[in-house]
PDB file of N, CA and C in Angstrom:
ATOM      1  N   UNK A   1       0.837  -1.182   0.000  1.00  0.00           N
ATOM      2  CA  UNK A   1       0.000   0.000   0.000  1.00  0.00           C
ATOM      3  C   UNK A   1       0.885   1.249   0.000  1.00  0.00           C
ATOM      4  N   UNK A   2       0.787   1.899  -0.540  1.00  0.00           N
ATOM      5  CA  UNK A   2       1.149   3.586  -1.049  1.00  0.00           C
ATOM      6  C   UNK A   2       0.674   4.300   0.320  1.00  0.00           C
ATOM      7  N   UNK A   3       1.491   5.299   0.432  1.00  0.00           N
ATOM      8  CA  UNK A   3       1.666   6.271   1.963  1.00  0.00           C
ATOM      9  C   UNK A   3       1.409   7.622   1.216  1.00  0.00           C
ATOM     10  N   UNK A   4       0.612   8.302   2.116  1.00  0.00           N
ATOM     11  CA  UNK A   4       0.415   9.548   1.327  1.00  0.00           C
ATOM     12  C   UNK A   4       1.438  10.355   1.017  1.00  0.00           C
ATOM     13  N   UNK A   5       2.339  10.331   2.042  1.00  0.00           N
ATOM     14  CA  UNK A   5       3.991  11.060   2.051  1.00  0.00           C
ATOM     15  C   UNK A   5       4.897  10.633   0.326  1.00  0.00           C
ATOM     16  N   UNK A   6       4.582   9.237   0.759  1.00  0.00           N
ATOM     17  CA  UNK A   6       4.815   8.464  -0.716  1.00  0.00           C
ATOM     18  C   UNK A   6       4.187   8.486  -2.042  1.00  0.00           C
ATOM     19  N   UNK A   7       3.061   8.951  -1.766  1.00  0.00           N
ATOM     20  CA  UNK A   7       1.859   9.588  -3.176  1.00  0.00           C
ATOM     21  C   UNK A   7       2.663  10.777  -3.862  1.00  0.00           C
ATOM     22  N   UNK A   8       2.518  12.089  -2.428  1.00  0.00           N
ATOM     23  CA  UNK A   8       2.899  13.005  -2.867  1.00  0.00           C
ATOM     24  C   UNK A   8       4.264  13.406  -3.286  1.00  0.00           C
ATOM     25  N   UNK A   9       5.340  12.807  -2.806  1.00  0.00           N
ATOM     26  CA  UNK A   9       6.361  12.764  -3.801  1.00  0.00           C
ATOM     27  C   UNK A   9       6.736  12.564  -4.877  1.00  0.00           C
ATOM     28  N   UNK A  10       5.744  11.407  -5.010  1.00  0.00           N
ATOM     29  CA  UNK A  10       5.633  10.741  -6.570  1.00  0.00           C
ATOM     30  C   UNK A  10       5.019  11.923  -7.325  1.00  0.00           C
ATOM     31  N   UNK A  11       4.272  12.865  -6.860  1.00  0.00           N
ATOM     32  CA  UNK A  11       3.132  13.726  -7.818  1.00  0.00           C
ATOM     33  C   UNK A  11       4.051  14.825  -8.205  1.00  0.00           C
ATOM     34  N   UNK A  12       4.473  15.260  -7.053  1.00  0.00           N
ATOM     35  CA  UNK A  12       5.662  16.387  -7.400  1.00  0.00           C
ATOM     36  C   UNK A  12       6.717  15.994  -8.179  1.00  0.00           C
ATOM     37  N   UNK A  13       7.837  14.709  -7.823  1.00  0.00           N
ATOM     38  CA  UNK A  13       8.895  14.574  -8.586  1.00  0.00           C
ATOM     39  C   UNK A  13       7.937  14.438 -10.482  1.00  0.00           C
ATOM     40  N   UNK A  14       6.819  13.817 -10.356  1.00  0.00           N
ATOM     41  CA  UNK A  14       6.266  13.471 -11.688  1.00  0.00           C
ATOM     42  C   UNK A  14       5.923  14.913 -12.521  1.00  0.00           C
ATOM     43  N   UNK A  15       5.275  16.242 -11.734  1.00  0.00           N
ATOM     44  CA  UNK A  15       5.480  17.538 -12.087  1.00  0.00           C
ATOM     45  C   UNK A  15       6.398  18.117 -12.602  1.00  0.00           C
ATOM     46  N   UNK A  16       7.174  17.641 -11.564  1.00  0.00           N
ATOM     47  CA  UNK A  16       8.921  18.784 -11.912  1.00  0.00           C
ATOM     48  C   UNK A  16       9.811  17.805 -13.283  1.00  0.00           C
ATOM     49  N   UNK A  17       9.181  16.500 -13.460  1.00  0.00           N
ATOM     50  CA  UNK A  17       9.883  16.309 -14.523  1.00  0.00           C
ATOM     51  C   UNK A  17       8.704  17.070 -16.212  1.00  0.00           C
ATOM     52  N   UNK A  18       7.491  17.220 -16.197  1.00  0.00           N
ATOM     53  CA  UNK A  18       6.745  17.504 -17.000  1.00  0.00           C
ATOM     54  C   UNK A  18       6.343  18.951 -17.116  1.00  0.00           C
ATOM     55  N   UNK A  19       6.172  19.987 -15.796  1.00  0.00           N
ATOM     56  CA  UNK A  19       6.376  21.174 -16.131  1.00  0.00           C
ATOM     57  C   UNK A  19       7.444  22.125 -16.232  1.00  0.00           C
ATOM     58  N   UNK A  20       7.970  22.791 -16.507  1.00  0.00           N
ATOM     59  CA  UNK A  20       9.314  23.222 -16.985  1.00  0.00           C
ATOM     60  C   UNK A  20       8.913  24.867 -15.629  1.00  0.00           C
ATOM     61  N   UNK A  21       9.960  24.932 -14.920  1.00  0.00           N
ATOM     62  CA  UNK A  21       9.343  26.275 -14.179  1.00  0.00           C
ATOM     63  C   UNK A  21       9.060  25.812 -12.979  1.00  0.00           C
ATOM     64  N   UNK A  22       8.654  24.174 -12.493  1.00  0.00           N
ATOM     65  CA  UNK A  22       8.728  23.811 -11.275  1.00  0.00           C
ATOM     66  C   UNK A  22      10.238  24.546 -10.059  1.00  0.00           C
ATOM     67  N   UNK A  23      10.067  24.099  -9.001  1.00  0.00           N
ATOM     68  CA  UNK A  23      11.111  24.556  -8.565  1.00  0.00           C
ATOM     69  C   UNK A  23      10.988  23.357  -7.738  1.00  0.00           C
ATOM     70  N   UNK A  24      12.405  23.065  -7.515  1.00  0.00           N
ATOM     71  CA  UNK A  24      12.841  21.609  -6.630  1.00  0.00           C
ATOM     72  C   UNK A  24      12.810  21.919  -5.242  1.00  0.00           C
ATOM     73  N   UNK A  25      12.682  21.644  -4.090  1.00  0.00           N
ATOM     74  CA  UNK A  25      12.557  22.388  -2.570  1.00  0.00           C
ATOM     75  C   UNK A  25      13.825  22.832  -2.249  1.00  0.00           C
ATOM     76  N   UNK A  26      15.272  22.523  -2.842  1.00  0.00           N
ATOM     77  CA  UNK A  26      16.399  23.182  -2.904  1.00  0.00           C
ATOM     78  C   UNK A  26      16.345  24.337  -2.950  1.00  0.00           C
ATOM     79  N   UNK A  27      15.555  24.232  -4.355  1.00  0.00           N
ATOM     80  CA  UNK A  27      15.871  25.454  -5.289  1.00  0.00           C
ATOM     81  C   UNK A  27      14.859  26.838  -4.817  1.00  0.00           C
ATOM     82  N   UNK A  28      13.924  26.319  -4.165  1.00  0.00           N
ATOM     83  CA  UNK A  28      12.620  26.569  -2.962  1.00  0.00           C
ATOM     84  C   UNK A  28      13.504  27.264  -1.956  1.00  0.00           C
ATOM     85  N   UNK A  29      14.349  26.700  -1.281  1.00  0.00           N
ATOM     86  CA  UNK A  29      14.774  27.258  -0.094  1.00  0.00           C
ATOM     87  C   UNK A  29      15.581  28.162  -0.073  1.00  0.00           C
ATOM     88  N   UNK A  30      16.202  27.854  -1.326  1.00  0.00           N
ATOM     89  CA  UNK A  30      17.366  29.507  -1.550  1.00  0.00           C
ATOM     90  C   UNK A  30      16.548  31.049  -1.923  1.00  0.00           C
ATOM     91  N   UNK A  31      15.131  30.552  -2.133  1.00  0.00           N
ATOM     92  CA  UNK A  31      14.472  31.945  -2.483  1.00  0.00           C
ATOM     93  C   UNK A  31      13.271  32.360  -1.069  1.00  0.00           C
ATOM     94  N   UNK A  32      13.515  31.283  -0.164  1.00  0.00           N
ATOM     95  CA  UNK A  32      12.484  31.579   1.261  1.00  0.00           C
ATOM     96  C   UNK A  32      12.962  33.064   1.478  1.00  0.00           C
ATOM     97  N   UNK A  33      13.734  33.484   2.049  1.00  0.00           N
ATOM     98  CA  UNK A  33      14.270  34.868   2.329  1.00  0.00           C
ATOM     99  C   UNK A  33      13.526  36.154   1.729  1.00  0.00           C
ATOM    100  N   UNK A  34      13.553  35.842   0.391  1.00  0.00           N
ATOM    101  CA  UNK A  34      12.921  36.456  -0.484  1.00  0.00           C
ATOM    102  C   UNK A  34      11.841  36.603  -0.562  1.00  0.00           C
ATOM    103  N   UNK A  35      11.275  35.699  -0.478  1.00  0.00           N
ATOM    104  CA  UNK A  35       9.506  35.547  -0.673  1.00  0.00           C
ATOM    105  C   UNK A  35       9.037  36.143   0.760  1.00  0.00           C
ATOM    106  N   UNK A  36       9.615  36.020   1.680  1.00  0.00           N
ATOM    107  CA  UNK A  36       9.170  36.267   3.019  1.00  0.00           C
ATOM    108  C   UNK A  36       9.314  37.625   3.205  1.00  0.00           C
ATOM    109  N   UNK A  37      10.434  38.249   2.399  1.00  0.00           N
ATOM    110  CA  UNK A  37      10.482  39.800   2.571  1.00  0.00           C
ATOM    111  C   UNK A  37      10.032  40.524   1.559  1.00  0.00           C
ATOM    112  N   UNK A  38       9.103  39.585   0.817  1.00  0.00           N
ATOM    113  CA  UNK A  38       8.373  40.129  -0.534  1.00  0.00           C
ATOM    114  C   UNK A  38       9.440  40.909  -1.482  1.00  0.00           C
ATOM    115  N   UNK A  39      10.462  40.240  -1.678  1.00  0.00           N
ATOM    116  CA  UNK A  39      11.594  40.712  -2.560  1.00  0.00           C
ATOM    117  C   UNK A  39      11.200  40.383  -4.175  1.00  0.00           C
ATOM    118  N   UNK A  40      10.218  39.273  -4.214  1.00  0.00           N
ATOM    119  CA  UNK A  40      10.304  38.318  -5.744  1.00  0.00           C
ATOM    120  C   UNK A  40       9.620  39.083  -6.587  1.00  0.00           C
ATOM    121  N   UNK A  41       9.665  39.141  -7.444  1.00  0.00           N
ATOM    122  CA  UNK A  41       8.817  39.700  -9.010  1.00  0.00           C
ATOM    123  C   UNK A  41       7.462  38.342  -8.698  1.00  0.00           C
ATOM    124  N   UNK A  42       6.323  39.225  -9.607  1.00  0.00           N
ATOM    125  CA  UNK A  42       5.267  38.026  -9.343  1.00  0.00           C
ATOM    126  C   UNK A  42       5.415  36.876  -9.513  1.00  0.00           C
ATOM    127  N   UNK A  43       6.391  36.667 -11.154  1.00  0.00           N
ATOM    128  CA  UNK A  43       6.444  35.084 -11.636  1.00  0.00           C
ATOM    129  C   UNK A  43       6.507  34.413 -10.747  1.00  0.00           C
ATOM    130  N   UNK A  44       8.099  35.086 -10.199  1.00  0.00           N
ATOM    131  CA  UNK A  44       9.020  33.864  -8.909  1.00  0.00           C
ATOM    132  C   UNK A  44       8.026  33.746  -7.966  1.00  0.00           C
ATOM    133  N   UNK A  45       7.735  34.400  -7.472  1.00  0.00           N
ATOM    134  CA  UNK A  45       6.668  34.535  -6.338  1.00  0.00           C
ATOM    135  C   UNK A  45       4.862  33.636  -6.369  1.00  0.00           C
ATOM    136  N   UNK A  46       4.897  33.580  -7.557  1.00  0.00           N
ATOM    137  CA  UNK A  46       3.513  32.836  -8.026  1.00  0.00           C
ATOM    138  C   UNK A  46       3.957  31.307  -8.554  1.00  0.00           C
ATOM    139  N   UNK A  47       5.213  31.117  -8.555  1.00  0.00           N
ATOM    140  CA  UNK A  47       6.085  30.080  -8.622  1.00  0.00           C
ATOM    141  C   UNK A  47       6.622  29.691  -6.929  1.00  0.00           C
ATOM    142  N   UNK A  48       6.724  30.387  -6.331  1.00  0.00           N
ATOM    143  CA  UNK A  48       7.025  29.744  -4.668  1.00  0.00           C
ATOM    144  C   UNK A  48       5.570  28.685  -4.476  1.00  0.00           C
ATOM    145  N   UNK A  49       4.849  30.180  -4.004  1.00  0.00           N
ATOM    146  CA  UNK A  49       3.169  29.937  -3.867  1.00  0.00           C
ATOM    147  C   UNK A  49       2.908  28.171  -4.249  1.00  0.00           C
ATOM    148  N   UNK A  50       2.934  27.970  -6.143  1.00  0.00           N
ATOM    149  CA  UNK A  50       2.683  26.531  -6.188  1.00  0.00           C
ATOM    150  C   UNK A  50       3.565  25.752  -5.699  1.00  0.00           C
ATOM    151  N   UNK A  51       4.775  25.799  -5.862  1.00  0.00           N
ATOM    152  CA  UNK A  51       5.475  24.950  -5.038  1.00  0.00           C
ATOM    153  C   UNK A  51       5.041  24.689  -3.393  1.00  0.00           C
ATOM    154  N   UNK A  52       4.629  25.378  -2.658  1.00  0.00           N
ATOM    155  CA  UNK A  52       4.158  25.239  -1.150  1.00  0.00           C
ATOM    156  C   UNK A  52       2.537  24.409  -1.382  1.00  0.00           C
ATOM    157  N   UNK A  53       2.133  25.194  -2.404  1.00  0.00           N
ATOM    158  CA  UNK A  53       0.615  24.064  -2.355  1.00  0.00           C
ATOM    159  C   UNK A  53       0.413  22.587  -2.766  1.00  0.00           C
ATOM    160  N   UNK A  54       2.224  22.335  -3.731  1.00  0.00           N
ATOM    161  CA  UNK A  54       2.250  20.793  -3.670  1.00  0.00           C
ATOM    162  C   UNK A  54       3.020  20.675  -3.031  1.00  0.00           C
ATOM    163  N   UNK A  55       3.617  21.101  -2.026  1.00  0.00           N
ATOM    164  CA  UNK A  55       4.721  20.146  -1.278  1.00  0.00           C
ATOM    165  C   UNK A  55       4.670  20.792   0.519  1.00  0.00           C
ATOM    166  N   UNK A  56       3.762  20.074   1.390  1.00  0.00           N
ATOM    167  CA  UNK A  56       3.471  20.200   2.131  1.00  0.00           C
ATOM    168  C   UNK A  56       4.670  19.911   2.909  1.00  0.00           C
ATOM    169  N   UNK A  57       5.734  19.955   3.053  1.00  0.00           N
ATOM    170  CA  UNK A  57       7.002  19.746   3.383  1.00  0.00           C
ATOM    171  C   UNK A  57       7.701  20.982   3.594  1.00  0.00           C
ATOM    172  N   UNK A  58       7.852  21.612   2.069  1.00  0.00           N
ATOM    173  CA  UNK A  58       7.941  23.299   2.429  1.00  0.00           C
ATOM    174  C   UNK A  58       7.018  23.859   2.810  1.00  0.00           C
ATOM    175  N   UNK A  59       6.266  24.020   2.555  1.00  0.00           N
ATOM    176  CA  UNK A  59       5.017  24.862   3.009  1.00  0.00           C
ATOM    177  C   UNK A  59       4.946  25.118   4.575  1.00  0.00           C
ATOM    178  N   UNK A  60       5.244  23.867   5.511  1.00  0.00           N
ATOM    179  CA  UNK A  60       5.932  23.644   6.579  1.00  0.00           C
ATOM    180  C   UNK A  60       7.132  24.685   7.318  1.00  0.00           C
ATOM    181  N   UNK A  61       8.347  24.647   6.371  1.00  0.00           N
ATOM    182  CA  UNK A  61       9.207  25.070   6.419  1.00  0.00           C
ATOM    183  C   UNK A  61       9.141  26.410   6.921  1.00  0.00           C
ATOM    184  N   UNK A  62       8.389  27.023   5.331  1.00  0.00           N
ATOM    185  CA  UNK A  62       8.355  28.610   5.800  1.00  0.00           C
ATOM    186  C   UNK A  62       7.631  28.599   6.932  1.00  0.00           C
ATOM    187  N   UNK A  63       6.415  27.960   7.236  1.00  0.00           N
ATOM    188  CA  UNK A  63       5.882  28.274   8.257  1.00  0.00           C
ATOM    189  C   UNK A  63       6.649  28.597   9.646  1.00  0.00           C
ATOM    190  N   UNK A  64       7.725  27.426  10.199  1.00  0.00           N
ATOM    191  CA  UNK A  64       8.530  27.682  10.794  1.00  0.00           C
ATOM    192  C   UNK A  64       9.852  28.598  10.318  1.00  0.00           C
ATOM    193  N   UNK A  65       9.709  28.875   9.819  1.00  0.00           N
ATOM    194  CA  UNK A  65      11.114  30.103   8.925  1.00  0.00           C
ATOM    195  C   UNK A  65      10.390  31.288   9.792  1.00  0.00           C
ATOM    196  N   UNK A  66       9.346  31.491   9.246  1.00  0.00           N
ATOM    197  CA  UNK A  66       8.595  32.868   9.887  1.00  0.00           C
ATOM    198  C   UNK A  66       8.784  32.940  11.147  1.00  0.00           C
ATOM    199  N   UNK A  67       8.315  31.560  11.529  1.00  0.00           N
ATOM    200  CA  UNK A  67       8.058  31.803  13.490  1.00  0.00           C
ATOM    201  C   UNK A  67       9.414  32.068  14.067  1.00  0.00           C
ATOM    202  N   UNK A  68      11.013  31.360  13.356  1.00  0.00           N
ATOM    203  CA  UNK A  68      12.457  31.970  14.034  1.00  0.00           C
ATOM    204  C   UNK A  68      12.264  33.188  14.052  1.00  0.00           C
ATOM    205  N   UNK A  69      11.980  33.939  12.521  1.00  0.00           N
ATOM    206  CA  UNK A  69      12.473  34.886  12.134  1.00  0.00           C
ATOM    207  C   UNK A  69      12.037  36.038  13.237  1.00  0.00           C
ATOM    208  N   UNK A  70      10.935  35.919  13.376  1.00  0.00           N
ATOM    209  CA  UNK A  70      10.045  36.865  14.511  1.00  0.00           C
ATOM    210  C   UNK A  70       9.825  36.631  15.341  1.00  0.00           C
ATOM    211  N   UNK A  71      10.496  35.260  15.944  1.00  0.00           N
ATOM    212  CA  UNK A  71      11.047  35.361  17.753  1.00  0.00           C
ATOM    213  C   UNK A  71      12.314  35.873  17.589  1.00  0.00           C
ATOM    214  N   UNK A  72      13.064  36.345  16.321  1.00  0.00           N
ATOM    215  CA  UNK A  72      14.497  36.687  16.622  1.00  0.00           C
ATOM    216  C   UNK A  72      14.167  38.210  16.653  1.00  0.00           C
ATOM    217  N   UNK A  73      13.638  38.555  15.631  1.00  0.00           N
ATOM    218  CA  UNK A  73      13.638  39.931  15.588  1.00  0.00           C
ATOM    219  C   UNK A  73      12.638  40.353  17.007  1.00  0.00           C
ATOM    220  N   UNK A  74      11.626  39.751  17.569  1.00  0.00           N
ATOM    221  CA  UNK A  74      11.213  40.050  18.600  1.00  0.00           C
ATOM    222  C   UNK A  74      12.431  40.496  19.914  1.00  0.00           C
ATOM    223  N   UNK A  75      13.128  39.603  19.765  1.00  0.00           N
ATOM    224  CA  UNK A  75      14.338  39.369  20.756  1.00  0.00           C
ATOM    225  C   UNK A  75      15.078  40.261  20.388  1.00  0.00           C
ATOM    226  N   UNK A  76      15.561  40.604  19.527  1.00  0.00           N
ATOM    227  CA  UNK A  76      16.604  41.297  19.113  1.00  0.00           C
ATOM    228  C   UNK A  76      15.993  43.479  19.467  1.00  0.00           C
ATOM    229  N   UNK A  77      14.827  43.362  19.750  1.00  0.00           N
ATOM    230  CA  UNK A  77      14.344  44.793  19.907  1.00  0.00           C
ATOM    231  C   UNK A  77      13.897  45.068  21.262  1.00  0.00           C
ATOM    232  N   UNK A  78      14.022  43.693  22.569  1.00  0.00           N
ATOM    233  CA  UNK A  78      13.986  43.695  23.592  1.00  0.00           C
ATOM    234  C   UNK A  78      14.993  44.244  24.342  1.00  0.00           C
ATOM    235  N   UNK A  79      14.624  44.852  25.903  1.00  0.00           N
ATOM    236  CA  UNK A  79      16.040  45.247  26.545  1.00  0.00           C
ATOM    237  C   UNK A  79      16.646  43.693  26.921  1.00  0.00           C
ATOM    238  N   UNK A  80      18.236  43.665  26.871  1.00  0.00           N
ATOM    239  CA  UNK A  80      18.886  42.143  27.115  1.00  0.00           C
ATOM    240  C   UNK A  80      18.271  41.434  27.977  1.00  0.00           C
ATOM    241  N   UNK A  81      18.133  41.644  29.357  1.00  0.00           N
ATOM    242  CA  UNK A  81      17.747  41.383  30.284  1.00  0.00           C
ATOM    243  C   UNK A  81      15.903  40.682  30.127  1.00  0.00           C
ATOM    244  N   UNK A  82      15.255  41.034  29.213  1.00  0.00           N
ATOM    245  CA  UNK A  82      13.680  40.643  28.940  1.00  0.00           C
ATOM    246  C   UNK A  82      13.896  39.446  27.929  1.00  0.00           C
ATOM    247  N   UNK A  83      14.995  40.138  27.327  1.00  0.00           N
ATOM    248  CA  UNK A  83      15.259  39.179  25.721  1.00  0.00           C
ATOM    249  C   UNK A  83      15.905  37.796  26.168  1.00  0.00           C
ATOM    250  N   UNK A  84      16.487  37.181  27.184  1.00  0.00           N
ATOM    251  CA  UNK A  84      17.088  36.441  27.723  1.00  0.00           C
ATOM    252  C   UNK A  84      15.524  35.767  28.764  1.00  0.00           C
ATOM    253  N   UNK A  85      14.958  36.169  29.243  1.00  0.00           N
ATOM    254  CA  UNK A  85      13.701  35.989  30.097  1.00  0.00           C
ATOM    255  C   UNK A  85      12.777  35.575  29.007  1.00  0.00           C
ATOM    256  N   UNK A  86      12.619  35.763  27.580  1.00  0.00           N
ATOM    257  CA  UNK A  86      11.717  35.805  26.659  1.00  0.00           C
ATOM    258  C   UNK A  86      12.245  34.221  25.591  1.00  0.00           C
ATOM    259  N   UNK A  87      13.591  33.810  26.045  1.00  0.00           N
ATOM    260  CA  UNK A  87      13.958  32.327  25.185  1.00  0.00           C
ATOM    261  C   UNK A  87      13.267  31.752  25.347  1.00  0.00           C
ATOM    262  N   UNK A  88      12.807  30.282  24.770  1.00  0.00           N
ATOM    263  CA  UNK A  88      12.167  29.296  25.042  1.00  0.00           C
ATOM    264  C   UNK A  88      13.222  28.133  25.866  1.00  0.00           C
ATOM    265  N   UNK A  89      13.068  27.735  26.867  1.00  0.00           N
ATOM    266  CA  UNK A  89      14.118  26.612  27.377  1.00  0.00           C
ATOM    267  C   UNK A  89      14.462  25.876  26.585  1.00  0.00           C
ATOM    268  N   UNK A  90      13.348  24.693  26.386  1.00  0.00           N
ATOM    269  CA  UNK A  90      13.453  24.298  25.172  1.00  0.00           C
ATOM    270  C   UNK A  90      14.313  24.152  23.588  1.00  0.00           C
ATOM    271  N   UNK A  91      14.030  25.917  23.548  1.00  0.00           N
ATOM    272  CA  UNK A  91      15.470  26.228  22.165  1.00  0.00           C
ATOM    273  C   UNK A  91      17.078  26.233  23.279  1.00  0.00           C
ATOM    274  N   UNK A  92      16.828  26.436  23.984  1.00  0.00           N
ATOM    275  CA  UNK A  92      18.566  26.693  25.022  1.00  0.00           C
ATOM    276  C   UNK A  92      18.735  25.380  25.169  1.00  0.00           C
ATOM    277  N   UNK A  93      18.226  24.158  25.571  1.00  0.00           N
ATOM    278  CA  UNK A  93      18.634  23.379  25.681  1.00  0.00           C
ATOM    279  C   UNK A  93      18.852  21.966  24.626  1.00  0.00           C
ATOM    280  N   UNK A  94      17.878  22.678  23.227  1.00  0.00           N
ATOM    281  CA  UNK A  94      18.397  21.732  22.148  1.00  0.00           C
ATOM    282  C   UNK A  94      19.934  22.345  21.884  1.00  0.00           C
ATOM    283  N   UNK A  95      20.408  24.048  21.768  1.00  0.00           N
ATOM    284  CA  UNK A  95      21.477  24.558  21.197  1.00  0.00           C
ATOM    285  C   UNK A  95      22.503  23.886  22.301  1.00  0.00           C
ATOM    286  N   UNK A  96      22.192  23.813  23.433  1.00  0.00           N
ATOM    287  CA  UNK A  96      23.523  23.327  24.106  1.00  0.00           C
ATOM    288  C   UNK A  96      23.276  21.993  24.144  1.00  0.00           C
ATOM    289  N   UNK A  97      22.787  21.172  23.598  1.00  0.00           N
ATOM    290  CA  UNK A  97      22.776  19.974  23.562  1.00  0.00           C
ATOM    291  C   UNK A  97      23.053  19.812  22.112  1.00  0.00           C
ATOM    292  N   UNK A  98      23.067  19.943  21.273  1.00  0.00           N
ATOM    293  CA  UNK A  98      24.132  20.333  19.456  1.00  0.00           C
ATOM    294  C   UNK A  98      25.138  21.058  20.076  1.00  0.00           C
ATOM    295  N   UNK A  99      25.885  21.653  20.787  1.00  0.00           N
ATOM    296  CA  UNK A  99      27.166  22.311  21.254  1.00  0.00           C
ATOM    297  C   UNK A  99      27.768  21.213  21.653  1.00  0.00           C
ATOM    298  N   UNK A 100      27.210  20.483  22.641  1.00  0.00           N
ATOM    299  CA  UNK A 100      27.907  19.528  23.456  1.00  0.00           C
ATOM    300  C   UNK A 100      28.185  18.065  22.494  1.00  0.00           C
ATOM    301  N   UNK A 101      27.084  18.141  21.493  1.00  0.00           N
ATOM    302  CA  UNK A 101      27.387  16.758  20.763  1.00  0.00           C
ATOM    303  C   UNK A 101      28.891  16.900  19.856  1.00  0.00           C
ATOM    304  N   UNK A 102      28.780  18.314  19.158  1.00  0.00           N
ATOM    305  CA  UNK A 102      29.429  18.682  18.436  1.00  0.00           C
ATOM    306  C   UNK A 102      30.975  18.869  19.340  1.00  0.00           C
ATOM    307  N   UNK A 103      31.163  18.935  20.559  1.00  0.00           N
ATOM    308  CA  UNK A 103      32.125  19.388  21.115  1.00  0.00           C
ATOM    309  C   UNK A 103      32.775  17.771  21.509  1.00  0.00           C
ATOM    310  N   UNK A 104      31.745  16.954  21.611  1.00  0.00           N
ATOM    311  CA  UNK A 104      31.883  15.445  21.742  1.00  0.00           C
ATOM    312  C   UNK A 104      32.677  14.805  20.397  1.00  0.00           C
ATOM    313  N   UNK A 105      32.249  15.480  19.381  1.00  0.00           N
ATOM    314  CA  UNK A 105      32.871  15.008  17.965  1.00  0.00           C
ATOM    315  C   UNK A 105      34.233  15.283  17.197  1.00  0.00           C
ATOM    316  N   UNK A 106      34.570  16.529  18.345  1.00  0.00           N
ATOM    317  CA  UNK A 106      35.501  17.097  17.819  1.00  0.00           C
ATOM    318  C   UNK A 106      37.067  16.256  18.772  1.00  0.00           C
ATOM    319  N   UNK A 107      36.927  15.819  20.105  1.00  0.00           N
ATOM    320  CA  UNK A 107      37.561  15.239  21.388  1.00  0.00           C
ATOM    321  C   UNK A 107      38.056  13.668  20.195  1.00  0.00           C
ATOM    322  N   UNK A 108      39.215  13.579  20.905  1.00  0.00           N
ATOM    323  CA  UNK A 108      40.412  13.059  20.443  1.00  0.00           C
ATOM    324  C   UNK A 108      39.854  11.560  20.940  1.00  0.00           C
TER     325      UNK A 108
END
C-alpha cells in the first residue's frame, strides 16, 4: 500500500519532470528569504506559492522560517535582560545539547 507522504512525492517529482518552471525544494529554499520579505517579481513569487501548495514539506518550512524569524527579531528589539527571560528553554537546551554533541565530535 502507497503512503500519502509516498503519493505526494511521486506527484511532485512526476510535475517537476513535466512542467518546466517547477522549482525543486532546494531550489525553494534559496528563495524563502525572499519571498518572506516580498523581494520576488510576481512570476518567482507565483512560482514559490505553487510549489508550497504541492509540497506540504515546504510549506511547513516557511511556516517555521517565519516563526524563528520573529522570535528573533522580537528578541533582538527587547532590553537584554527581557530578551534572555523571553527564550524558550526548550530552544537553550536543544542549542547546548548540538554544542555539546558537536564538542563530543571534535575530542580526540
Amino acid at each position: 500500500m502507497i503512503t500519502r507522504r509516498k503519493l505526494r512525492w511521486r506527484i511532485q517529482h512526476w510535475l517537476e519532470a513535466r512542467l518546466p518552471g517547477l522549482l525543486t525544494c532546494a531550489q525553494f529554499e534559496a528563495l524563502v528569504d525572499a519571498y518572506i520579505d516580498g523581494e520576488l517579481g510576481p512570476v518567482a513569487r507565483a512560482t514559490v506559492d505553487f510549489h508550497m501548495r504541492t509540497c506540504p514539506v515546504c510549506l511547513r518550512y516557511v511556516a517555521a522560517y517565519r516563526k524563528v524569524r520573529d522570535m528573533a527579531a522580537d528578541t533582538l528589539t527587547r532590553p537584554e535582560a527581557e530578551a534572555l527571560d523571553a527564550i524558550p528553554e526548550d530552544l537553550v537546551a536543544a542549542i547546548l545539547a548540538a554544542r555539546d554533541a558537536e564538542a563530543g565530535r571534535k575530542t580526540p
